[in-house]
N, C-alpha and C. Protein backbone atom coordinates (compact mmCIF):
# COMPACT_ATOMS: atom_id res chain seq x y z
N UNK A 1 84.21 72.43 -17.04
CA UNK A 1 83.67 73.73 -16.72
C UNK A 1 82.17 73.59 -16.48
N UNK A 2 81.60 73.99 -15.20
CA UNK A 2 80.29 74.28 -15.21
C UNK A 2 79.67 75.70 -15.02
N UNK A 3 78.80 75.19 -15.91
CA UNK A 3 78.06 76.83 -15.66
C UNK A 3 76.27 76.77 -14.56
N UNK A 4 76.54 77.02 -13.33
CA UNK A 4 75.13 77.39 -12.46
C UNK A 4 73.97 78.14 -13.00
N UNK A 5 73.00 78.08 -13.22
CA UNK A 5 72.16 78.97 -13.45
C UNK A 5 70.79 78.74 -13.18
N UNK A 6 69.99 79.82 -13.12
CA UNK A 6 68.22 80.02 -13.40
C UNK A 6 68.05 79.98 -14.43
N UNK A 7 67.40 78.92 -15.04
CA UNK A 7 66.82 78.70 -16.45
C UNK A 7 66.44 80.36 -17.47
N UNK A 8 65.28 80.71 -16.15
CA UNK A 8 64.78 82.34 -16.53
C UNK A 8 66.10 83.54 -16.29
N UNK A 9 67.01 83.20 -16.11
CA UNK A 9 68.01 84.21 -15.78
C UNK A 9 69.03 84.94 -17.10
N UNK A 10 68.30 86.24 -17.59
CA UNK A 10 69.06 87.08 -18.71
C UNK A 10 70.48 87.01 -18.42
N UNK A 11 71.03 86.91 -17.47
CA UNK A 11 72.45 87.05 -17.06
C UNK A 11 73.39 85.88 -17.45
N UNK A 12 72.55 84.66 -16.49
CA UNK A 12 72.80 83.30 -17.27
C UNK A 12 72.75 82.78 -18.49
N UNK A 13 72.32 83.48 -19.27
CA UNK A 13 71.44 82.95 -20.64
C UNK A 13 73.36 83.79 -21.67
N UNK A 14 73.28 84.95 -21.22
CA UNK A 14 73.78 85.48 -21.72
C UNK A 14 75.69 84.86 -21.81
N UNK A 15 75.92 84.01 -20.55
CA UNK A 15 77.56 83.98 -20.33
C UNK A 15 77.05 82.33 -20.92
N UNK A 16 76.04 81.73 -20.73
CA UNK A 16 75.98 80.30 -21.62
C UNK A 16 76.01 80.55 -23.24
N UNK A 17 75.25 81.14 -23.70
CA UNK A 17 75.48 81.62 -25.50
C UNK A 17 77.18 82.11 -25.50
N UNK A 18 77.96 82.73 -24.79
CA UNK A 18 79.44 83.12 -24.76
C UNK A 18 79.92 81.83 -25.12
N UNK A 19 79.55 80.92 -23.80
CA UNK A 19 80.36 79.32 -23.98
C UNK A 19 80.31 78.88 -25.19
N UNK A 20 79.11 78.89 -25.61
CA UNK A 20 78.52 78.34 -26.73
C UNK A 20 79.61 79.32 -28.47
N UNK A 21 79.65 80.45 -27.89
CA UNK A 21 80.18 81.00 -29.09
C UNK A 21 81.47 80.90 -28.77
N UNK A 22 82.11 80.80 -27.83
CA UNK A 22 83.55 80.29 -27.92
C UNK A 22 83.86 79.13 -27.99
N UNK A 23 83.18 78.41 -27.97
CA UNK A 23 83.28 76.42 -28.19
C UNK A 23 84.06 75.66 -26.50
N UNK A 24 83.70 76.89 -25.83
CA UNK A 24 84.19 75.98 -24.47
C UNK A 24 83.71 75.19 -24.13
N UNK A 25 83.58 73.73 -23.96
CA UNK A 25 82.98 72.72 -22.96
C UNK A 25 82.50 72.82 -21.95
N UNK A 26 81.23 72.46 -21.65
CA UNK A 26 80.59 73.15 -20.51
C UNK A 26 79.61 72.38 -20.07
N UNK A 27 79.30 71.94 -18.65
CA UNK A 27 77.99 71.91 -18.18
C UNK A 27 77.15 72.54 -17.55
N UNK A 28 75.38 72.31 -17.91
CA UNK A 28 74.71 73.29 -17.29
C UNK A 28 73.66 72.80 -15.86
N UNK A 29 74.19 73.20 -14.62
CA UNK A 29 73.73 73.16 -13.69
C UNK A 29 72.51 73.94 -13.32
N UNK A 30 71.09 73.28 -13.24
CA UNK A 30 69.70 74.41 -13.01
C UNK A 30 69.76 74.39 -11.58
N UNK A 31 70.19 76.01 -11.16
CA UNK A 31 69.69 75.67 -9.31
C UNK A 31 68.36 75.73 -8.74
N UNK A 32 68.06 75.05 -8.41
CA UNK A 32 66.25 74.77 -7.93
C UNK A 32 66.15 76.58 -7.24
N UNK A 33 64.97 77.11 -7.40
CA UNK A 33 65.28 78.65 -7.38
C UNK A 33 65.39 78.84 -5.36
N UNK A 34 64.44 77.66 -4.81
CA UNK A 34 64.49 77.76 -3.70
C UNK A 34 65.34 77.04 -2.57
N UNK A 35 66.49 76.82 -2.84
CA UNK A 35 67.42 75.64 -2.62
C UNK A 35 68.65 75.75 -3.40
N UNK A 36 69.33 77.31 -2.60
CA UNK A 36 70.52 77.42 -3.46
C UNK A 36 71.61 77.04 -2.35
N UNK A 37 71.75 75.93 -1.76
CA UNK A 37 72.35 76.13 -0.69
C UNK A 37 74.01 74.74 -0.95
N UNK A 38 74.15 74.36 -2.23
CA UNK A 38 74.91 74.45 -3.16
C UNK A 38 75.68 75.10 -3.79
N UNK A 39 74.97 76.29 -4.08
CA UNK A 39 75.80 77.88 -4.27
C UNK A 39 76.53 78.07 -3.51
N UNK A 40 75.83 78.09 -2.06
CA UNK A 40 76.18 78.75 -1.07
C UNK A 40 77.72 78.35 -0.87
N UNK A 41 77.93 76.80 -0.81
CA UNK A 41 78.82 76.14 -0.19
C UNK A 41 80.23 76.08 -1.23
N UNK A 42 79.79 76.51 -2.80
CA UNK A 42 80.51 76.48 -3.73
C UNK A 42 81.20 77.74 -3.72
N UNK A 43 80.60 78.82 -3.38
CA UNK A 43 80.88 79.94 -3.34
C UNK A 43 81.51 80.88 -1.90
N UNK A 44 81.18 80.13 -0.99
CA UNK A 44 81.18 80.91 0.41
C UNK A 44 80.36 81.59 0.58
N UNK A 45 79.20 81.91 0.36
CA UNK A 45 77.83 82.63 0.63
C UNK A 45 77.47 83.07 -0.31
N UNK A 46 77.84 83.28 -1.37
CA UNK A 46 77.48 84.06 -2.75
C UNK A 46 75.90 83.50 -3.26
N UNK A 47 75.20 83.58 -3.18
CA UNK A 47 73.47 82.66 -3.81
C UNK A 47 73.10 83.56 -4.97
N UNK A 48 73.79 84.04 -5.71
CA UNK A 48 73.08 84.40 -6.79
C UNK A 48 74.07 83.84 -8.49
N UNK A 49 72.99 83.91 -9.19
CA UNK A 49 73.94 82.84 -10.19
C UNK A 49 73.72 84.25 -11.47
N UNK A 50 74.85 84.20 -12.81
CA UNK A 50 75.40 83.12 -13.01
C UNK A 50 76.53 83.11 -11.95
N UNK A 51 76.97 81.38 -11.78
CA UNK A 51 78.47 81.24 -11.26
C UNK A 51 78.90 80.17 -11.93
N UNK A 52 80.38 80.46 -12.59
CA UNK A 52 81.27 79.86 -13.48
C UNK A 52 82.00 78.68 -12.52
N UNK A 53 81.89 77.55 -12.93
CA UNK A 53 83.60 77.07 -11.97
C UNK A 53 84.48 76.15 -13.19
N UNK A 54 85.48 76.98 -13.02
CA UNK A 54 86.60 76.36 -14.51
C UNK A 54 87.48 75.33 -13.82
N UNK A 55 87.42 74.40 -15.06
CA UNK A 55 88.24 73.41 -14.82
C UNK A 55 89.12 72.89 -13.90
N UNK A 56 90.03 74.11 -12.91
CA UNK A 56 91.17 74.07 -12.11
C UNK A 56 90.25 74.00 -11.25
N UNK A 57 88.68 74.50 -10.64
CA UNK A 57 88.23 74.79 -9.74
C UNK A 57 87.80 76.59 -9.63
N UNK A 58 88.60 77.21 -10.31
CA UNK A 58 88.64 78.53 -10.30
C UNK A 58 87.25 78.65 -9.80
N UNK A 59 86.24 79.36 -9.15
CA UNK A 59 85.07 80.22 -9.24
C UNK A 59 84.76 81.34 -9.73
N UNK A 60 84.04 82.05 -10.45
CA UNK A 60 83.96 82.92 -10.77
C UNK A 60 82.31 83.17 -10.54
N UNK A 61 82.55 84.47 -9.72
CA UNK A 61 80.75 84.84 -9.50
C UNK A 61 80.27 86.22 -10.16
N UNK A 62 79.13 86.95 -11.04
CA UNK A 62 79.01 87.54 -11.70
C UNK A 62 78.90 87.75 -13.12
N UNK A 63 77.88 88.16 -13.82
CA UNK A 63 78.31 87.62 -15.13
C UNK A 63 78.61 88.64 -15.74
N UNK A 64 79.30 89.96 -15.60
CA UNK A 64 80.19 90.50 -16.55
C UNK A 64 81.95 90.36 -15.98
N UNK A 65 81.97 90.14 -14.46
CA UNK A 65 83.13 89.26 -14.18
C UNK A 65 83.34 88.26 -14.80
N UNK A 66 82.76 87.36 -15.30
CA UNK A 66 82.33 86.20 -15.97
C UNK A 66 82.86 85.73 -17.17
N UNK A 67 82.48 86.88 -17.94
CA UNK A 67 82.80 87.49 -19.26
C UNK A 67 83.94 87.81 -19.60
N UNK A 68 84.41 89.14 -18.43
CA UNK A 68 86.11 89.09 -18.37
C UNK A 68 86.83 88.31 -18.43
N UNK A 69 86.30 87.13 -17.46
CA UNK A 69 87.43 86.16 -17.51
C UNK A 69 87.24 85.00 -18.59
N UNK A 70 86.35 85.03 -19.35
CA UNK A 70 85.95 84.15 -20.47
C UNK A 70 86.93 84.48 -21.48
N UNK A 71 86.40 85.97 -21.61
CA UNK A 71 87.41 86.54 -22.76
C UNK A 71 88.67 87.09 -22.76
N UNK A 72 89.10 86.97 -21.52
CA UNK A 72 90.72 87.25 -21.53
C UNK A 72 91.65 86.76 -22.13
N UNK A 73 91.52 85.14 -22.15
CA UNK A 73 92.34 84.61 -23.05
C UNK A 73 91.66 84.20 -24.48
N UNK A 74 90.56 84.29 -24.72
CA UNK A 74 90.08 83.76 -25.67
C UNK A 74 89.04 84.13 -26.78
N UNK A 75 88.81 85.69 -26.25
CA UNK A 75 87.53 86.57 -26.65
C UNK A 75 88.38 87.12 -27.52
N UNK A 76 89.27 87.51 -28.49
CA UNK A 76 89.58 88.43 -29.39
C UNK A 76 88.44 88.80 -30.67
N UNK A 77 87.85 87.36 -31.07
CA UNK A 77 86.87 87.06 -32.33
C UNK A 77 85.99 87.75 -31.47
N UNK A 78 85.22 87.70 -30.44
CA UNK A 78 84.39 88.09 -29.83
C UNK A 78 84.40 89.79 -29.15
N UNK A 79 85.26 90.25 -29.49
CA UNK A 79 85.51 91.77 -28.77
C UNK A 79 86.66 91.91 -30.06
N UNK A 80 86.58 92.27 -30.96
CA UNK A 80 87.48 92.67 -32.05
C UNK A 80 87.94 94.09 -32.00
N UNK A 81 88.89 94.30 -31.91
CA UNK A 81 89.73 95.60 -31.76
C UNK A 81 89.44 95.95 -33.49
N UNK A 82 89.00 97.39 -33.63
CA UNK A 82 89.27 98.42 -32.60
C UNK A 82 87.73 98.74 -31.91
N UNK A 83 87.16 98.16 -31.69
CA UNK A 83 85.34 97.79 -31.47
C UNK A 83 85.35 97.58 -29.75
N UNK A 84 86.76 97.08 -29.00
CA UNK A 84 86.36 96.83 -27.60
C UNK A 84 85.10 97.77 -26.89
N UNK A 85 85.79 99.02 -26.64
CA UNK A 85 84.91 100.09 -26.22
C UNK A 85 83.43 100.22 -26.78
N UNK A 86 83.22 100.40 -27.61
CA UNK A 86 81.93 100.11 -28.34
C UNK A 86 81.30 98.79 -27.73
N UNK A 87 81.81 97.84 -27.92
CA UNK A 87 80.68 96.61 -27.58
C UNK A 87 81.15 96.12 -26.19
N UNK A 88 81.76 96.60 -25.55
CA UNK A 88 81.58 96.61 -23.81
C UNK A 88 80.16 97.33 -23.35
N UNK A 89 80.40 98.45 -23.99
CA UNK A 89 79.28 99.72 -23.78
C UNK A 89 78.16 98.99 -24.27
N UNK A 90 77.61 98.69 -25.22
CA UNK A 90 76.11 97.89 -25.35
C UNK A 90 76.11 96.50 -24.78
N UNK A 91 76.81 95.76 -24.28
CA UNK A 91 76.80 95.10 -23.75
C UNK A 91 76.25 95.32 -21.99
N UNK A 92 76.64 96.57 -21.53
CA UNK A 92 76.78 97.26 -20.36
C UNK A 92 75.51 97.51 -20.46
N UNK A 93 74.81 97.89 -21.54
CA UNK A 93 73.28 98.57 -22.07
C UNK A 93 72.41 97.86 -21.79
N UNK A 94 72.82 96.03 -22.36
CA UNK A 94 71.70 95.50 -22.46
C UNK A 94 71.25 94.79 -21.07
N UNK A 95 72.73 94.98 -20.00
CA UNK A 95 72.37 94.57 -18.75
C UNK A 95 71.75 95.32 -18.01
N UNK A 96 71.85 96.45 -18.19
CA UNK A 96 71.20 97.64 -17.49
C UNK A 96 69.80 98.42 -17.81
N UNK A 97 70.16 99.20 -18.65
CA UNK A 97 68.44 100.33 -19.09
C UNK A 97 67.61 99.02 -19.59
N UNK A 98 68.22 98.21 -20.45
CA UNK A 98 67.28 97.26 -21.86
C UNK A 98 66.66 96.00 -20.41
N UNK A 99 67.69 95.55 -19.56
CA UNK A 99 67.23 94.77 -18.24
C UNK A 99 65.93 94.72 -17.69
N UNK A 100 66.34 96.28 -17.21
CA UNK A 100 65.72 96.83 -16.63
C UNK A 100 64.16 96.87 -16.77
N UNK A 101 64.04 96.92 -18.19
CA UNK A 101 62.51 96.65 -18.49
C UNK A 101 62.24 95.70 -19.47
N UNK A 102 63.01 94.75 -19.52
CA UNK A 102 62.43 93.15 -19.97
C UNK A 102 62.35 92.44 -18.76
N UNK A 103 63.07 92.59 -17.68
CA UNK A 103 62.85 91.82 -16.72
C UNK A 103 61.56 92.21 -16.31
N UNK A 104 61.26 93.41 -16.18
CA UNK A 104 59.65 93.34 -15.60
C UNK A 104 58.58 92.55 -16.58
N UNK A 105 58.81 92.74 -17.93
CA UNK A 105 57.94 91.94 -18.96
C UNK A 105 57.84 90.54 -18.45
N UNK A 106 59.01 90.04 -18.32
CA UNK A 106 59.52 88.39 -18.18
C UNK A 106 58.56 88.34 -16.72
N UNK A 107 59.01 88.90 -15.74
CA UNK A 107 58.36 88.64 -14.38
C UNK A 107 57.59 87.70 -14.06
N UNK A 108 56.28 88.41 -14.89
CA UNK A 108 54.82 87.62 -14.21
C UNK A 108 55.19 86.15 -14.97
N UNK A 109 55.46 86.13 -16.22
CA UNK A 109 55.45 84.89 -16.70
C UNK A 109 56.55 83.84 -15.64
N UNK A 110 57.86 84.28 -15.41
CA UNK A 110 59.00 83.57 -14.47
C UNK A 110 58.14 83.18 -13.34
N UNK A 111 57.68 83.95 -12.95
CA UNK A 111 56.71 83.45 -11.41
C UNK A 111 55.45 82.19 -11.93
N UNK A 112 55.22 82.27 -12.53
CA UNK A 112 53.80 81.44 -13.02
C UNK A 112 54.54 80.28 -13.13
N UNK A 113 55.43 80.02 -13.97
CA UNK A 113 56.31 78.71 -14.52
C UNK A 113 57.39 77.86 -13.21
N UNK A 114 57.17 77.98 -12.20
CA UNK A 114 57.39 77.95 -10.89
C UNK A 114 56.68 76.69 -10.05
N UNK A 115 57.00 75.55 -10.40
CA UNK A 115 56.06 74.72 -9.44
C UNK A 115 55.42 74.38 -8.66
N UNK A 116 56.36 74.78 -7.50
CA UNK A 116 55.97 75.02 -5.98
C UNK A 116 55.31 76.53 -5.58
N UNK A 117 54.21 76.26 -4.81
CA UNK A 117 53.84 77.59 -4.55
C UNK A 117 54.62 78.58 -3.59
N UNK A 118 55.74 77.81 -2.70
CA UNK A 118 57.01 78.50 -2.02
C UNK A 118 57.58 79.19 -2.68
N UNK A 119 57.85 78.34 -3.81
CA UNK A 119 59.07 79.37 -5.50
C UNK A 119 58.49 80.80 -5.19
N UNK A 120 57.14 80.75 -5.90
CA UNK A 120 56.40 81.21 -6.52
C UNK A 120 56.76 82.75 -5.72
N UNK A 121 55.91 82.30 -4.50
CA UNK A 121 56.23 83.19 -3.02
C UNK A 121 57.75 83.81 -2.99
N UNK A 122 58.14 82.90 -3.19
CA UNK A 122 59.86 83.46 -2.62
C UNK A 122 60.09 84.43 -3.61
N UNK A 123 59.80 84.28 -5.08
CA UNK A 123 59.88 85.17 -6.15
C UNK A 123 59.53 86.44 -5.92
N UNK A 124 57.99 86.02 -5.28
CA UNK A 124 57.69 87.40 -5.58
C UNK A 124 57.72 88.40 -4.26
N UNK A 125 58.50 87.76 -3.06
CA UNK A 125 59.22 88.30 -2.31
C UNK A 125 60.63 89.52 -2.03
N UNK A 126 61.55 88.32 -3.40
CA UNK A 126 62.31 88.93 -4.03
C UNK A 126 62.45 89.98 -4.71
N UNK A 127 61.24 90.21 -5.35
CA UNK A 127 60.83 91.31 -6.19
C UNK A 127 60.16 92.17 -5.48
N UNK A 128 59.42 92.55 -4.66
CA UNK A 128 58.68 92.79 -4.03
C UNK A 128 59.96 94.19 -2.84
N UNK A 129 60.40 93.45 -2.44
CA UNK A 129 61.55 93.36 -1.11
C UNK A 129 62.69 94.97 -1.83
N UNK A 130 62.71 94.88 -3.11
CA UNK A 130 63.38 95.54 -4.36
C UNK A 130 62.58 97.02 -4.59
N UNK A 131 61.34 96.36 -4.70
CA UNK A 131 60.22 97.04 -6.01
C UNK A 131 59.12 97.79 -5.07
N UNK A 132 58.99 97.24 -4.30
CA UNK A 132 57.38 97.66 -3.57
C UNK A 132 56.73 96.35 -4.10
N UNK A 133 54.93 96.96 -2.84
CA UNK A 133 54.39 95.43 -2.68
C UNK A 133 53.67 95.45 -4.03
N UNK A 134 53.77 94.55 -4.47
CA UNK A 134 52.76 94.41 -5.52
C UNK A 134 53.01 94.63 -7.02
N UNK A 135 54.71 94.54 -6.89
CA UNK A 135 55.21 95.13 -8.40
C UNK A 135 55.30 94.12 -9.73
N UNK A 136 55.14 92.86 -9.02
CA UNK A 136 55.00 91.50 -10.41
C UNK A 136 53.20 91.82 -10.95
N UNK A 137 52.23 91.98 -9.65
CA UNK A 137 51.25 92.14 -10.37
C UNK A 137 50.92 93.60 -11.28
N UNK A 138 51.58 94.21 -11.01
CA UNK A 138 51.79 95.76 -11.75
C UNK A 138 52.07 95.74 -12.92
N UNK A 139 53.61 94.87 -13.52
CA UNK A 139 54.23 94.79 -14.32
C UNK A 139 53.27 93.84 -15.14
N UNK A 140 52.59 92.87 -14.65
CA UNK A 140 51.60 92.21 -15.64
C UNK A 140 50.76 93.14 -16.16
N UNK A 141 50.06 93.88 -15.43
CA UNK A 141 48.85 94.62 -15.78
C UNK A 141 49.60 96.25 -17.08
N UNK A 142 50.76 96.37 -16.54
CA UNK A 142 51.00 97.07 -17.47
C UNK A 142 52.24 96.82 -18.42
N UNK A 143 51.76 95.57 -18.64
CA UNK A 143 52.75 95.02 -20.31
C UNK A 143 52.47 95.20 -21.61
N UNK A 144 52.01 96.14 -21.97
CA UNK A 144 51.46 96.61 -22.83
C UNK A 144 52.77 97.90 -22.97
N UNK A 145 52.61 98.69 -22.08
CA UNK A 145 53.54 99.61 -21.92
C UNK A 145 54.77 99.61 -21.75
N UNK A 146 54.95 98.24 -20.98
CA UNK A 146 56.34 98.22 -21.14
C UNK A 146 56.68 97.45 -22.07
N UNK A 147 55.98 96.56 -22.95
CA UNK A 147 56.53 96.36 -24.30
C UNK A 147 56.80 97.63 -25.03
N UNK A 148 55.92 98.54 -25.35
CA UNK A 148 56.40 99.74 -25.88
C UNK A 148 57.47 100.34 -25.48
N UNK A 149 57.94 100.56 -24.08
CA UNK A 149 59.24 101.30 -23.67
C UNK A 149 60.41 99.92 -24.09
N UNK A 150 60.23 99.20 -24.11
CA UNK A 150 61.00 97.76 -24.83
C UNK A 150 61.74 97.98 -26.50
N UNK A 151 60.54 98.45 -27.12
CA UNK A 151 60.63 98.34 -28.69
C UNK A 151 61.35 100.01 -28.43
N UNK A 152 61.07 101.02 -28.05
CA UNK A 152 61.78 102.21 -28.18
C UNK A 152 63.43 102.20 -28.22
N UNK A 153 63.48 101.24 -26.43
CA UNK A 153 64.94 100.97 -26.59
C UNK A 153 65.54 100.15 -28.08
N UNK A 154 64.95 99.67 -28.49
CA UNK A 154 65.19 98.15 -29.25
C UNK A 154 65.78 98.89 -30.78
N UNK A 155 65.01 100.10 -30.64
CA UNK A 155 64.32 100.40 -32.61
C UNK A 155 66.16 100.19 -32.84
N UNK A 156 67.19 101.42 -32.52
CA UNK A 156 68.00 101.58 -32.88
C UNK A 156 69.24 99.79 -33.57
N UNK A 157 68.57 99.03 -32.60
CA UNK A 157 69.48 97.38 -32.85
C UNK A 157 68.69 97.23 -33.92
N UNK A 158 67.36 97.29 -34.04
CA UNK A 158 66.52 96.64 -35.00
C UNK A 158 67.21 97.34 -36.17
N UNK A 159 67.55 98.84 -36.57
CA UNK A 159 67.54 98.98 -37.86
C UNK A 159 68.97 99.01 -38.02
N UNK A 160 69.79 98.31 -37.37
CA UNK A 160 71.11 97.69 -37.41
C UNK A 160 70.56 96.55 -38.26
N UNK A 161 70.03 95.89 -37.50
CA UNK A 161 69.96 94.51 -37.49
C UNK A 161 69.17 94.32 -39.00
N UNK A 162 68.67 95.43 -39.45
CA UNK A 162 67.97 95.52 -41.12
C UNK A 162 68.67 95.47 -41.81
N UNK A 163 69.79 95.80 -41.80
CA UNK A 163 71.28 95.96 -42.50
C UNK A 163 72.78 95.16 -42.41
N UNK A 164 72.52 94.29 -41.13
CA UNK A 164 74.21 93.62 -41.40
C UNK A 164 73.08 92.33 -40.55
N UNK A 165 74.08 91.22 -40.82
CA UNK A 165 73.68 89.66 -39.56
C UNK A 165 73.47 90.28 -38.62
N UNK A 166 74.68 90.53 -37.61
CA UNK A 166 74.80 90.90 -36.25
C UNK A 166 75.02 92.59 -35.70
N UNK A 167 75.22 92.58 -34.68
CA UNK A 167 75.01 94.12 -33.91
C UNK A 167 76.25 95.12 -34.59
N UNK A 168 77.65 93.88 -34.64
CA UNK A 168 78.68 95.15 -35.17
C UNK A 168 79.51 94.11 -36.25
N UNK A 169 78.81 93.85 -37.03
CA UNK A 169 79.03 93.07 -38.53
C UNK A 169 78.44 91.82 -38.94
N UNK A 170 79.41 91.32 -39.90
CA UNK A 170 79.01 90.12 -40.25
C UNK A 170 79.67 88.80 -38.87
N UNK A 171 79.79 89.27 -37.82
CA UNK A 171 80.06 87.68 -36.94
C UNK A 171 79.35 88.38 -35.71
N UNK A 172 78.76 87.08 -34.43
CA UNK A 172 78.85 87.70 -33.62
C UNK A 172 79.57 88.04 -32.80
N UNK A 173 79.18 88.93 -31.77
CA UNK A 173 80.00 89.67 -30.45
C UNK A 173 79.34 89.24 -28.75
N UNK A 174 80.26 89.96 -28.44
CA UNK A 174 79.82 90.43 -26.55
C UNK A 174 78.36 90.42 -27.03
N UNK A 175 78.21 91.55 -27.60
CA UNK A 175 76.83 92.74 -28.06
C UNK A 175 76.22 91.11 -28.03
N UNK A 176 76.19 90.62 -29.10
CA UNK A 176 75.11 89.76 -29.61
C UNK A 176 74.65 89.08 -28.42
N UNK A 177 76.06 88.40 -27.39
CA UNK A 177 75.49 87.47 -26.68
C UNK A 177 75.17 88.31 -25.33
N UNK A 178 75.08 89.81 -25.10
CA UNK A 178 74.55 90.15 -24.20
C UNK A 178 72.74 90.59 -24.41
N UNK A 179 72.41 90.62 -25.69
CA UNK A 179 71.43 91.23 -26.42
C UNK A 179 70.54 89.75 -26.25
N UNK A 180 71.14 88.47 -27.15
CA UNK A 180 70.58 87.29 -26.76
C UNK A 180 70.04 86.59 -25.19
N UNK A 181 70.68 86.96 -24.24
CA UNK A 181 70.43 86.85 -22.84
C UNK A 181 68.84 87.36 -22.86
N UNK A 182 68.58 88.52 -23.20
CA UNK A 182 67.34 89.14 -22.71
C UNK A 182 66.25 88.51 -23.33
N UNK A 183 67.06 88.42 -24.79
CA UNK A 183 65.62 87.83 -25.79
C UNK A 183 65.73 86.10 -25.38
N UNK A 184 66.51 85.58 -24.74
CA UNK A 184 66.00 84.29 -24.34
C UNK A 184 65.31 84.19 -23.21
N UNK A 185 65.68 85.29 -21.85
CA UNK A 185 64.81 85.32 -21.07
C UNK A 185 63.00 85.39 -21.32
N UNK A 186 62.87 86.64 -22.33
CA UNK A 186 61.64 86.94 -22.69
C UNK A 186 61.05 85.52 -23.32
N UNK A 187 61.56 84.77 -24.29
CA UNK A 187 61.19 83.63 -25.03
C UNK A 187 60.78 82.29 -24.01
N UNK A 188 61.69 82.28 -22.75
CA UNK A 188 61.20 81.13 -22.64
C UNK A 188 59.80 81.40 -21.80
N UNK A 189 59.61 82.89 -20.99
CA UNK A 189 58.53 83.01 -20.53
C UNK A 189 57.35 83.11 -21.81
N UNK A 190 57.44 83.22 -23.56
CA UNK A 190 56.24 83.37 -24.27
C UNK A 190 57.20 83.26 -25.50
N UNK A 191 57.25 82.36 -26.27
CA UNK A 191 58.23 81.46 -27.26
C UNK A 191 57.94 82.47 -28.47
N UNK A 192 56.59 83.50 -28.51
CA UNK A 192 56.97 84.72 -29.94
C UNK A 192 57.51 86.33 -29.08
N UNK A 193 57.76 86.59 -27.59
CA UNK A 193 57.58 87.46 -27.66
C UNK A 193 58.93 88.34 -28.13
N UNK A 194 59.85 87.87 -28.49
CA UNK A 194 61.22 88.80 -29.25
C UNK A 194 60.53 88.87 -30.03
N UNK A 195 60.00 88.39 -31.21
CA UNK A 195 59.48 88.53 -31.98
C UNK A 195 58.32 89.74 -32.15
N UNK A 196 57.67 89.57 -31.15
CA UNK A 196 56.37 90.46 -30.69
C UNK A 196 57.02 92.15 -30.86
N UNK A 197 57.90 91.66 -29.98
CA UNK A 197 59.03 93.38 -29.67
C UNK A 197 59.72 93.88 -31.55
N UNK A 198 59.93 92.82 -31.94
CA UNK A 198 60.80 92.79 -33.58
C UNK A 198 60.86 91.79 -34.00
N UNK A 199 59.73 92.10 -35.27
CA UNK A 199 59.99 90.73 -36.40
C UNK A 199 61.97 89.95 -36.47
N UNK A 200 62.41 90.83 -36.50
CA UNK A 200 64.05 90.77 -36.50
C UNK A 200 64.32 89.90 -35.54
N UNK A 201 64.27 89.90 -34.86
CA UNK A 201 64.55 89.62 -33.22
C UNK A 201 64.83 88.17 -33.53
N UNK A 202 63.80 87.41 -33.97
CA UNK A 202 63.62 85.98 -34.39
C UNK A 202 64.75 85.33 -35.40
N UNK A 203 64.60 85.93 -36.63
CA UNK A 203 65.95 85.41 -37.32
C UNK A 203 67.33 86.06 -36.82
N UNK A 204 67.53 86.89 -36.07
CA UNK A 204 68.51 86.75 -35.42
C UNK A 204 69.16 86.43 -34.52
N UNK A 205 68.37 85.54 -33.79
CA UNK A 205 68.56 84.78 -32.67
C UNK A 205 69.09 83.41 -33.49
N UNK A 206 68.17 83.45 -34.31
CA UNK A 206 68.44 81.90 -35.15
C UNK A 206 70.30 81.64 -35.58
N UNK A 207 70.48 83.10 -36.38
CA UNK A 207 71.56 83.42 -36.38
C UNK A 207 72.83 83.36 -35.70
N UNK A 208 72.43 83.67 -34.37
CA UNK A 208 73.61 83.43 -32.98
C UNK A 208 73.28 82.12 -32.76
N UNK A 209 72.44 81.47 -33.00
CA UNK A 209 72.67 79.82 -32.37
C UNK A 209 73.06 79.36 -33.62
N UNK A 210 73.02 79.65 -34.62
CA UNK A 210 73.73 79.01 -35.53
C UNK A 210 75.26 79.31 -36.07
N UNK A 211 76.11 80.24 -34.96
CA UNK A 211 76.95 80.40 -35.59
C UNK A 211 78.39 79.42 -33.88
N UNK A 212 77.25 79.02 -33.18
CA UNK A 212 77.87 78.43 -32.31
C UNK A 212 78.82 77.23 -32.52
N UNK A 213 79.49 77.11 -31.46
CA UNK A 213 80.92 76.11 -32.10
C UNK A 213 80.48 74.43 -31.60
């Protein structure tokens, strides 16, 4: 089984900690960000990662498609009935509203860590093309604020997270490893900032990598 990905990619981060918590065997493929043309050919045009390819060859592109098919046969520990509904739904959360504004946090740092000044460009093309001109340098200048709209979303996990290991008990879930995606994105662009957002944040990350198979 390999798993494709952007190092900086919450999405990727998130269906690799899955592997990791289901004990699937796996390798991890980094696609050079400007030179996905590997993807391309693996996928039939598809260039955006994560993309799964299982053992038979299967492909799988998307990472809550991803997920589905991770956990269909094998997610029960990981989506525990009667909890499905519940931790689909924050899982759904943390790709979306909680995304939504860590990815702008992550941004400026993802672009900086970029070798080539093409990356760099193409990045902030990407974003740009989405956002309006000038929205990586925006999102730098106002990270201050959007750490705060960050920790607002956050408080409610945090004072979970004051009270049990994980999001919906003592093991983790979906939740955890969709929640972990973001806080690894944020980390590798600034190695305290989960932390920064919630003292918590930190030993519970420690937590999900330590409960891996």
């Amino acid at each position: 089984m390999k798993l494709y990905r952007f190092a900086h990619s919450c999405y990727a981060r998130k269906v690799q900690i899955l592997l990791e918590l289901l004990g699937r065997p796996h390798s991890v493929v980094d696609v050079p960000y400007a030179d996905r043309n590997e993807l391309a050919v693996l996928t039939g045009g598809y260039i955006q990662v994560p993309v799964l390819v299982d053992d038979d060859d299967t492909v799988v592109v998307d990472s809550r498609a991803i997920c589905e098919y991770l956990l269909g046969e094998t997610g029960s520990a990981l989506v525990p009935s009667p909890w499905e509904g519940p931790i689909w739904a924050y899982a759904d959360w943390c790709d979306g509203p909680l995304e939504d504004v860590c990815f702008r946090l992550a941004s400026p740092g993802c672009r900086s860590q970029f070798a080539q000044p093409f990356e760099r460009a193409l990045y902030t093309l990407v974003k740009e093309r989405k956002f309006g001109r000038g929205c990586v340098d925006e999102w730098e200048r106002t990270a201050d604020t959007l750490a705060a709209g960050a920790q607002t979303l956050l408080a409610p996990t945090v004072r979970t997270l004051q009270q049990r290991p994980f999001i919906f008990g003592d093991r983790p879930t979906l939740a955890d490893a969709a929640l972990y995606g973001q806080c690894a994105m944020l980390r590798l662009v600034e190695p305290g900032m989960p932390e920064a957002l919630a003292p918590e944040l930190g030993p519970w990350m420690a937590r999900v990598e330590a409960a891996r198979k």
